[in-house]
Protein backbone atom coordinates (compact mmCIF):
# COMPACT_ATOMS: atom_id res chain seq x y z
CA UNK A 1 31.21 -19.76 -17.87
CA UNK A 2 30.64 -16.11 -19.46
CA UNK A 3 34.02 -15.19 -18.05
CA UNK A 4 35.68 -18.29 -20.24
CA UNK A 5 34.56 -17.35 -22.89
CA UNK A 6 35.67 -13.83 -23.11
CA UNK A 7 38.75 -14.94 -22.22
CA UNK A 8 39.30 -17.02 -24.87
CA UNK A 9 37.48 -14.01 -26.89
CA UNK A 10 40.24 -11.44 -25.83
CA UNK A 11 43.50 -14.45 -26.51
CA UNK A 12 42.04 -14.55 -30.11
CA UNK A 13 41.82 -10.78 -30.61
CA UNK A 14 45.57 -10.55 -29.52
CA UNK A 15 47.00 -13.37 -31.63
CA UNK A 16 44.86 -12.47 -34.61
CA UNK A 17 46.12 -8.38 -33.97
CA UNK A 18 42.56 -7.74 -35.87
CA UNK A 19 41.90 -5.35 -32.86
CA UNK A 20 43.48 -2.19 -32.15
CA UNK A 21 44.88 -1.89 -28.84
CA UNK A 22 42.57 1.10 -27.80
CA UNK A 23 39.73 -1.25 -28.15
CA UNK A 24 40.97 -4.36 -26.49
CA UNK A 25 41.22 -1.89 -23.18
CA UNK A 26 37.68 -1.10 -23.92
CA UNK A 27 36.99 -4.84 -23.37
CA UNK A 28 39.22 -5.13 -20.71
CA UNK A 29 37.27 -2.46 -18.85
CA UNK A 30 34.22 -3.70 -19.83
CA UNK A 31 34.73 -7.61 -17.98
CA UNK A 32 34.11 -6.67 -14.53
CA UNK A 33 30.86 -5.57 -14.72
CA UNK A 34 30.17 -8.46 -17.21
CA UNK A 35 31.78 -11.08 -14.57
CA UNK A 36 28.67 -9.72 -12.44
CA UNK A 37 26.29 -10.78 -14.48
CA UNK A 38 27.01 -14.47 -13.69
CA UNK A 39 24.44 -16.40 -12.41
CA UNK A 40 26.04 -17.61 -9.10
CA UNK A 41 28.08 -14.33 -7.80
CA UNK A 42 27.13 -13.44 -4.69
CA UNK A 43 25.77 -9.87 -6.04
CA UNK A 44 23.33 -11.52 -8.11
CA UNK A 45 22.27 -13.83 -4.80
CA UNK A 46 22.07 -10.45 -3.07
CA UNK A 47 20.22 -8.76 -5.83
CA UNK A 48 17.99 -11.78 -5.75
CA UNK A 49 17.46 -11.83 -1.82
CA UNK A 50 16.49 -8.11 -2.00
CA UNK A 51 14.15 -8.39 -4.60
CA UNK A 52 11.87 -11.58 -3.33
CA UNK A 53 12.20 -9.25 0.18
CA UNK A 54 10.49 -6.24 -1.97
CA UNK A 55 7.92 -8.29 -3.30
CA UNK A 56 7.27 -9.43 -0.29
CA UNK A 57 6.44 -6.30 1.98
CA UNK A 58 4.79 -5.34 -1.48
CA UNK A 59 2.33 -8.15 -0.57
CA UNK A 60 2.09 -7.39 2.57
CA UNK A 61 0.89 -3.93 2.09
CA UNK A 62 -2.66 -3.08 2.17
CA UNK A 63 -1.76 0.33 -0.12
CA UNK A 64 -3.26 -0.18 -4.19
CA UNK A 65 -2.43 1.85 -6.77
CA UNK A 66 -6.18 3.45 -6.24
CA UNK A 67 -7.63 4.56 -3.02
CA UNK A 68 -10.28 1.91 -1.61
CA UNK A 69 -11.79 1.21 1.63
CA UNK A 70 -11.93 -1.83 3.93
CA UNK A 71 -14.86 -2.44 5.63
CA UNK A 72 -14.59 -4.60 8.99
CA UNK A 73 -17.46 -5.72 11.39
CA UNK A 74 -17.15 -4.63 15.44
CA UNK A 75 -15.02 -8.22 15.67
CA UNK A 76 -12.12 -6.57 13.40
CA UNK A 77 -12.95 -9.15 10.96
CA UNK A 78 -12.66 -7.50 7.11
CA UNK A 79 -16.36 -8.26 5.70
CA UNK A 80 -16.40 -6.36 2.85
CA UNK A 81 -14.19 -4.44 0.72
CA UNK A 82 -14.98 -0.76 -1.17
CA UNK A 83 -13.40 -0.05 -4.58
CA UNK A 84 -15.94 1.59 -6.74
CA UNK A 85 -14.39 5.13 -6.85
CA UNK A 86 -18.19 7.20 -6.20
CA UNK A 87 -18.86 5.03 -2.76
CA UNK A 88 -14.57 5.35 -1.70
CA UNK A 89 -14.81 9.19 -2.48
CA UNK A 90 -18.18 9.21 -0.15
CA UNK A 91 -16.58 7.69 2.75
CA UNK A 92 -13.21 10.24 1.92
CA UNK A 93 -15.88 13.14 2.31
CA UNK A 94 -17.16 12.03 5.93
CA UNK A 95 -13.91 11.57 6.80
CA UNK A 96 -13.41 15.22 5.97
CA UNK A 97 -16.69 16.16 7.34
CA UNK A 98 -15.14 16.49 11.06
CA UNK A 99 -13.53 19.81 9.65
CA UNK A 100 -16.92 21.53 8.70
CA UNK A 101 -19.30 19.83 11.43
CA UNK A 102 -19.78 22.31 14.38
CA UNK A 103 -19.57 20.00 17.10
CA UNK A 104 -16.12 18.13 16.98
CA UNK A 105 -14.63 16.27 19.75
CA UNK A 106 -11.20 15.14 20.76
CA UNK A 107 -9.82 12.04 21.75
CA UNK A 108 -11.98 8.65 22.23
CA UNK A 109 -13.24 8.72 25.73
CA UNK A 110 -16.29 10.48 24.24
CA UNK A 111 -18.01 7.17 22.57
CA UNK A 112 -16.15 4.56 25.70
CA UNK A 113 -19.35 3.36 26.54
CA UNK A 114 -20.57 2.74 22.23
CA UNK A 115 -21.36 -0.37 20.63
CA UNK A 116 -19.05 -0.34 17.86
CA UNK A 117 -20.48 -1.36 14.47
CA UNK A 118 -18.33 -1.16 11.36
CA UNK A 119 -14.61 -0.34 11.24
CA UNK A 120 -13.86 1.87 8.22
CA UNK A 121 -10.53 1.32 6.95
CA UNK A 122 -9.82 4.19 4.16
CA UNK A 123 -6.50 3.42 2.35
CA UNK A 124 -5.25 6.19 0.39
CA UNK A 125 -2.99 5.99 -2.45
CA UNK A 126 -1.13 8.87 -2.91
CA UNK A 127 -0.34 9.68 0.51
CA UNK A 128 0.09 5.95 1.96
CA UNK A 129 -2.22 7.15 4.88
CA UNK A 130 -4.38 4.66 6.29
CA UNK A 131 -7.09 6.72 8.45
CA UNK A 132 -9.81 4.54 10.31
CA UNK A 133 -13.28 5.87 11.08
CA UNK A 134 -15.78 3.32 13.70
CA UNK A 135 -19.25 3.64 13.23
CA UNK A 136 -21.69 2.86 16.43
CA UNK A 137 -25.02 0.73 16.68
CA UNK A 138 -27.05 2.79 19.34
CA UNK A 139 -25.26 6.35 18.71
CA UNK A 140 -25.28 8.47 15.26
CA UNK A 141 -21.89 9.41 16.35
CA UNK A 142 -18.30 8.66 14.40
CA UNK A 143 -15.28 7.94 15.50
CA UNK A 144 -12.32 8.85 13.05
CA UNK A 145 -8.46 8.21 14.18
CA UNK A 146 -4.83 8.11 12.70
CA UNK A 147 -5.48 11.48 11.64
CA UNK A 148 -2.59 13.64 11.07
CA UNK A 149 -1.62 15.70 13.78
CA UNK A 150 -4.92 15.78 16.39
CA UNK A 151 -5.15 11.76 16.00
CA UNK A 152 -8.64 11.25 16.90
CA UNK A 153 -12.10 12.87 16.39
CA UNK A 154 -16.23 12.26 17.09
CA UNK A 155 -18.54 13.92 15.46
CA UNK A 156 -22.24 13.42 14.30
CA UNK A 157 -22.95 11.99 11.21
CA UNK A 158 -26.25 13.02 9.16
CA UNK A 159 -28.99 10.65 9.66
CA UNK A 160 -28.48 9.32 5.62
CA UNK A 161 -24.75 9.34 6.01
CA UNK A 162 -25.33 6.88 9.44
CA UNK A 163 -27.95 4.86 7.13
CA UNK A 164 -25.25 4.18 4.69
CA UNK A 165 -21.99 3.14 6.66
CA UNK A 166 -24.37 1.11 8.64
CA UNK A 167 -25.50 -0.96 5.85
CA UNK A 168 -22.71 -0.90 3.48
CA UNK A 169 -23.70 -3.71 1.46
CA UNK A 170 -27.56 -1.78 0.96
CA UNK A 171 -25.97 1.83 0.43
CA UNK A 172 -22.38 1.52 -0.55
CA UNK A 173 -22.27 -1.19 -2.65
CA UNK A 174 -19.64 -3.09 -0.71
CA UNK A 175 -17.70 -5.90 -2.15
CA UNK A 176 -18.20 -9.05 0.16
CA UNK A 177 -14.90 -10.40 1.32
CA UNK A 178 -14.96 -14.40 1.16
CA UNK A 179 -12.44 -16.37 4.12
């Protein structure tokens, strides 16, 4: 329908010689990218497919604009979500705690035989890293993986850190998720 028309645009330009011919090129040029913009070309179908396919792994991402942190109980089932940036930036810091603690370990066999309490899901923004920490019922031990490069850690946590990401509703002010 656009093309018609500027069709009929360009036959009135010649017959009325109003035009020079430098310009009518100019117009002439200018009609193939305009014949794109139609509504039912197959590039705007394309263009149309590729952008409900964007929103859609958009969607399906669990990375925000801000960093927050999803908080899951020993099931896997997401309980509670963290987005208030003071209680996000204290889990980031015991994440980061296995590089000053003294006593690190390696790999997950360590806590094997742990009852696993919360799963600590901390989504970070910038990086689109999503590093996941466990916390235990009977041990004051943590479990931190998808770690860059070593993978997995354990490490104590201090008795107040282990009182908070045990009770993240009481401490960490925790967001409760609703099914």
């Amino acid at each position: 329908m656009i093309i018609v028309k500027l069709e009929e645009v360009i036959k009135m330009i010649v017959k009325s010689r109003v035009i020079k011919p430098a310009a009518l090129l100019a117009v002439l040029a200018l009609m193939p990218i305009l014949s794109g913009c139609q509504g039912d070309s197959s590039q705007a179908k394309s263009l149309k497919t590729l952008m409900a396919s964007t929103k859609k792994a958009q969607a399906a991402s669990s990375f925000r604009k801000y960093d927050w942190v999803k908080v899951s109980n020993a099931q896997g089932e997401e309980v509670a979500q963290i987005t208030n940036r003071p209680d996000v930036v204290y889990v980031s810091d015991i994440v980061g705690d296995a590089a000053n603690v003294d006593q690190v370990g390696l790999g997950k066999k360590y806590l094997s035989h742990a009852h696993p309490h919360y799963h600590y899901t901390f989504y970070d923004a910038e990086s689109k890293v999503a590093i996941h920490m466990t916390t235990y019922s009977d041990t004051q031990h943590v479990q931190v993986t998808n770690l860059p490069i070593i993978h997995a850690v354990h490490y104590k946590l201090s008795p107040t850190s282990y009182q908070k990401l045990n009770h993240p509703f009481k401490y960490l002010k925790a967001v409760k998720v609703t099914p």
